[in-house]
Protein backbone atom coordinates (compact mmCIF):
# COMPACT_ATOMS: atom_id res chain seq x y z
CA UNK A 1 -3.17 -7.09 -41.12
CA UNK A 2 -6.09 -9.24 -39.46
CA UNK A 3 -9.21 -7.64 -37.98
CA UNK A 4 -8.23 -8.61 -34.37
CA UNK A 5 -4.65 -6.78 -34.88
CA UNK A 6 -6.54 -3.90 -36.27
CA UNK A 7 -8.87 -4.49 -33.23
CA UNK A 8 -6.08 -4.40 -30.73
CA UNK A 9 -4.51 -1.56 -32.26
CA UNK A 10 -7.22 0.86 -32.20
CA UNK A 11 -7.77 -0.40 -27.96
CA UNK A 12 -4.04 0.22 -27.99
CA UNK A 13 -4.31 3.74 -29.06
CA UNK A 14 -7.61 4.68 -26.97
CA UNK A 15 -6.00 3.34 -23.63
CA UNK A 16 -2.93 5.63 -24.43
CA UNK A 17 -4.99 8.38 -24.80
CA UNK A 18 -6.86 7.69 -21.58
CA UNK A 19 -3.67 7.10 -19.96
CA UNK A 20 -1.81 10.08 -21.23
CA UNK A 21 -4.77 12.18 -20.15
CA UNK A 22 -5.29 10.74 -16.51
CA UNK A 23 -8.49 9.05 -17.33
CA UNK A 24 -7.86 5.48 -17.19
CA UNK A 25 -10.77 3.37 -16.47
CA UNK A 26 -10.24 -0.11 -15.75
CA UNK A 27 -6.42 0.29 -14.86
CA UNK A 28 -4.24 2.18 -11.68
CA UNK A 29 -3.21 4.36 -14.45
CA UNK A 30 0.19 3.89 -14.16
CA UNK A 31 2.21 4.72 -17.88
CA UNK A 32 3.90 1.18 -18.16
CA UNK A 33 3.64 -1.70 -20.31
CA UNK A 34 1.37 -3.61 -17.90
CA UNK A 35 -1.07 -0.57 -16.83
CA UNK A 36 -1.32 0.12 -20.87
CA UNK A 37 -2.05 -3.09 -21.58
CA UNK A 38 -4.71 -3.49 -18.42
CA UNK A 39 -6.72 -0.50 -20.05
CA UNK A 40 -6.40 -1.55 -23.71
CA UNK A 41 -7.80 -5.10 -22.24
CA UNK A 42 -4.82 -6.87 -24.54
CA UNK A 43 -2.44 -9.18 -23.32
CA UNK A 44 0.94 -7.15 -22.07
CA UNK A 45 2.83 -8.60 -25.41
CA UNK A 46 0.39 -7.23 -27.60
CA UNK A 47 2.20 -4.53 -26.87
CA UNK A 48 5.67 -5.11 -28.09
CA UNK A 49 4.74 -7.82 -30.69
CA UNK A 50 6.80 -11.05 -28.52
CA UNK A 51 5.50 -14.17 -28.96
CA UNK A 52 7.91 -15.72 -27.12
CA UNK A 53 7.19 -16.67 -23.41
């Protein structure tokens, strides 16, 4: 695994957290794919791995 998956990963986790615990920061909070990816400041398919478009 690269340093900018590891990278993404760890934001990935954190913006759960902050989502899970109601203190999202840069997103409307909102526990989908788009408001996780809005706080972990990763593209929304960083999420599920797609590369496809």
């Amino acid at each position: 695994m690269n340093e900018q998956c590891k990278d993404a990963r760890a934001g990935i986790r954190e913006a759960v957290d902050r989502l899970l615990t109601g203190r999202a920061t840069v997103s409307n909070g909102n526990l989908t794919v788009v408001g996780l990816a809005a706080e972990a400041g990763v593209h929304r398919k960083a999420r599920t791995g797609s590369t496809r478009t």
